[in-house]
C-alpha atoms as a PDB file:
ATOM      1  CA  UNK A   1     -31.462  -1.034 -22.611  1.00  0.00           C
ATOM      2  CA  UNK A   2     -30.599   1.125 -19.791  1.00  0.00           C
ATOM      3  CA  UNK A   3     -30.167   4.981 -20.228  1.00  0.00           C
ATOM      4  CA  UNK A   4     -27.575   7.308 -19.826  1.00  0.00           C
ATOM      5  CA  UNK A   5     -26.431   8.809 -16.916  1.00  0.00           C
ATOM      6  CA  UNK A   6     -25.785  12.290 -15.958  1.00  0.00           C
ATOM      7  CA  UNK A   7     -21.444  12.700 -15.566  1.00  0.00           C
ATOM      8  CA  UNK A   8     -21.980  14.629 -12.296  1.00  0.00           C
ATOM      9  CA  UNK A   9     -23.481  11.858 -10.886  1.00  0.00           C
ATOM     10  CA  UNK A  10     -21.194   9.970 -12.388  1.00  0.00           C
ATOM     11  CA  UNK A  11     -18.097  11.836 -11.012  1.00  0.00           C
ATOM     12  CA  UNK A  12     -19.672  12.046  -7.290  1.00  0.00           C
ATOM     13  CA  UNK A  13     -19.895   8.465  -7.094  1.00  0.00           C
ATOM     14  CA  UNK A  14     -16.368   7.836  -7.947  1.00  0.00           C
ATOM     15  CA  UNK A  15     -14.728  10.768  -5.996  1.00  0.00           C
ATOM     16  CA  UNK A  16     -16.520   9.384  -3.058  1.00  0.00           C
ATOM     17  CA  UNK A  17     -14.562   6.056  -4.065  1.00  0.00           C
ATOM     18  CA  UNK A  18     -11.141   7.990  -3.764  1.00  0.00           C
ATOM     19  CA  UNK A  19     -10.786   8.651  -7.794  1.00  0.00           C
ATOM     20  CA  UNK A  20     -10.103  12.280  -8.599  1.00  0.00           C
ATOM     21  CA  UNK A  21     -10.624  13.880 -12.011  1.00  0.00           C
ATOM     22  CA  UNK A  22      -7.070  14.297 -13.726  1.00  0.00           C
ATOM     23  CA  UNK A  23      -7.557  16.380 -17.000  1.00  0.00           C
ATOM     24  CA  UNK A  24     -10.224  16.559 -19.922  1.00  0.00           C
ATOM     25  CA  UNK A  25      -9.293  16.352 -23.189  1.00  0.00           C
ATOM     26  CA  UNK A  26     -12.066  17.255 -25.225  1.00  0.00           C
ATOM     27  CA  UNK A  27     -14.897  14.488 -24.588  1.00  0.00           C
ATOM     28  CA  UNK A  28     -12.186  12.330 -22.415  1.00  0.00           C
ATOM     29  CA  UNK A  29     -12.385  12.639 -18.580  1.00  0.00           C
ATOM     30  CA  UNK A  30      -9.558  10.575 -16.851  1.00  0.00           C
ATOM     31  CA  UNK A  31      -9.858   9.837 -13.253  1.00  0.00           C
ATOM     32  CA  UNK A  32      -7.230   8.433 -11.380  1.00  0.00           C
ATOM     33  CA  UNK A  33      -6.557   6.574  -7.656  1.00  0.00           C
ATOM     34  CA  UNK A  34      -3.083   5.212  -6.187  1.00  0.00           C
ATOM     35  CA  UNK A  35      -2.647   1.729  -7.184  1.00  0.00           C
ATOM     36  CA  UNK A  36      -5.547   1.519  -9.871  1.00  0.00           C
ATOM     37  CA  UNK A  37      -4.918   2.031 -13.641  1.00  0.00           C
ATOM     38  CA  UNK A  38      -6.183   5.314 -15.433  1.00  0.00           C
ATOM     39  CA  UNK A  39      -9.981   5.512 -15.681  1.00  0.00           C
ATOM     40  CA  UNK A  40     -11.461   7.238 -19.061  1.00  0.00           C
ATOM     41  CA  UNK A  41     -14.962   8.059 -19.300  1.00  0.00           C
ATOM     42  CA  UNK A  42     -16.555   9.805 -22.493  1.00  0.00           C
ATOM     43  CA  UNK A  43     -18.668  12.366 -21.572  1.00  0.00           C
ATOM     44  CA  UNK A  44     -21.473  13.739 -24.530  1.00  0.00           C
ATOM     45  CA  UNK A  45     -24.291  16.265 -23.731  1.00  0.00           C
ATOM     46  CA  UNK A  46     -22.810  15.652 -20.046  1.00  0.00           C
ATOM     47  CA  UNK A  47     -24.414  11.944 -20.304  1.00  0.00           C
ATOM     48  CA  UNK A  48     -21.983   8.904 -19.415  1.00  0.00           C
ATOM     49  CA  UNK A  49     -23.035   5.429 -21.503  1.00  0.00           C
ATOM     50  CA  UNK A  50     -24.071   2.521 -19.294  1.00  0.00           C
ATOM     51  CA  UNK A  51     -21.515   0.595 -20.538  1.00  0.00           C
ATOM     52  CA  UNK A  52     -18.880   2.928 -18.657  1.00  0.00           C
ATOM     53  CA  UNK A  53     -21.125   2.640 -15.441  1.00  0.00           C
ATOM     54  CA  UNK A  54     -20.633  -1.580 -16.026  1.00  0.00           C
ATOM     55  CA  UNK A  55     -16.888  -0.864 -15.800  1.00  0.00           C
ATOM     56  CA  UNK A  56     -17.275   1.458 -12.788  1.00  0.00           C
ATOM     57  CA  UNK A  57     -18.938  -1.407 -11.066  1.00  0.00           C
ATOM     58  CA  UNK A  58     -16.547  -4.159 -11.733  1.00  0.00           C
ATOM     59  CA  UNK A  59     -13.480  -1.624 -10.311  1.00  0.00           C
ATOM     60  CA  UNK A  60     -15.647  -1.062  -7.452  1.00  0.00           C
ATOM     61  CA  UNK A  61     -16.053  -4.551  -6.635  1.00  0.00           C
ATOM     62  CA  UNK A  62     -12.561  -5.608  -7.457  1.00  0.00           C
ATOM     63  CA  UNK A  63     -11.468  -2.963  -4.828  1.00  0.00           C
ATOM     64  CA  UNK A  64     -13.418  -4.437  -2.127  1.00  0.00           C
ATOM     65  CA  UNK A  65     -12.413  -7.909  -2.878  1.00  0.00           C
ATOM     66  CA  UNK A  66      -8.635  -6.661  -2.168  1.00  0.00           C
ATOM     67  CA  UNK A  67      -9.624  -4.894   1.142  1.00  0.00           C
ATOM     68  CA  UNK A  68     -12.295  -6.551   2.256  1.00  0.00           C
ATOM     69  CA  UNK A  69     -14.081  -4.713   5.119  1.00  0.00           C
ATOM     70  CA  UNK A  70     -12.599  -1.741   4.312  1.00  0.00           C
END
């Protein structure tokens, strides 16, 4: 089972995708980007579940499909 990674990591990776924190609300960290639906991420002991890294990766690669060499 993979492990948890650290949310600044985390939150690099997708600001340097063009996603920009939003708010927090308690545990709840909502990132959002122009044309892409609201991205939550629960944050505990400032570790992010690899499940929410699996959904990081499938908005990554749905954003290249729609500009491809972009």
């Amino acid at each position: 089972m993979p492990s948890p990674v650290r949310f600044a990591i985390v939150k690099k990776l997708l600001e340097s995708h063009g996603w920009r924190l939003d708010r927090v609300k308690g545990s709840h960290h909502q990132f959002v980007k122009a044309g892409q639906r609201t991205l939550v991420i629960t944050v505990h002991g400032g570790m992010v579940k690899p499940g929410y890294l699996r959904e990081i990766e499938k908005i990554f690669k749905a954003e290249e499909n729609q500009n491809p060499g972009a």
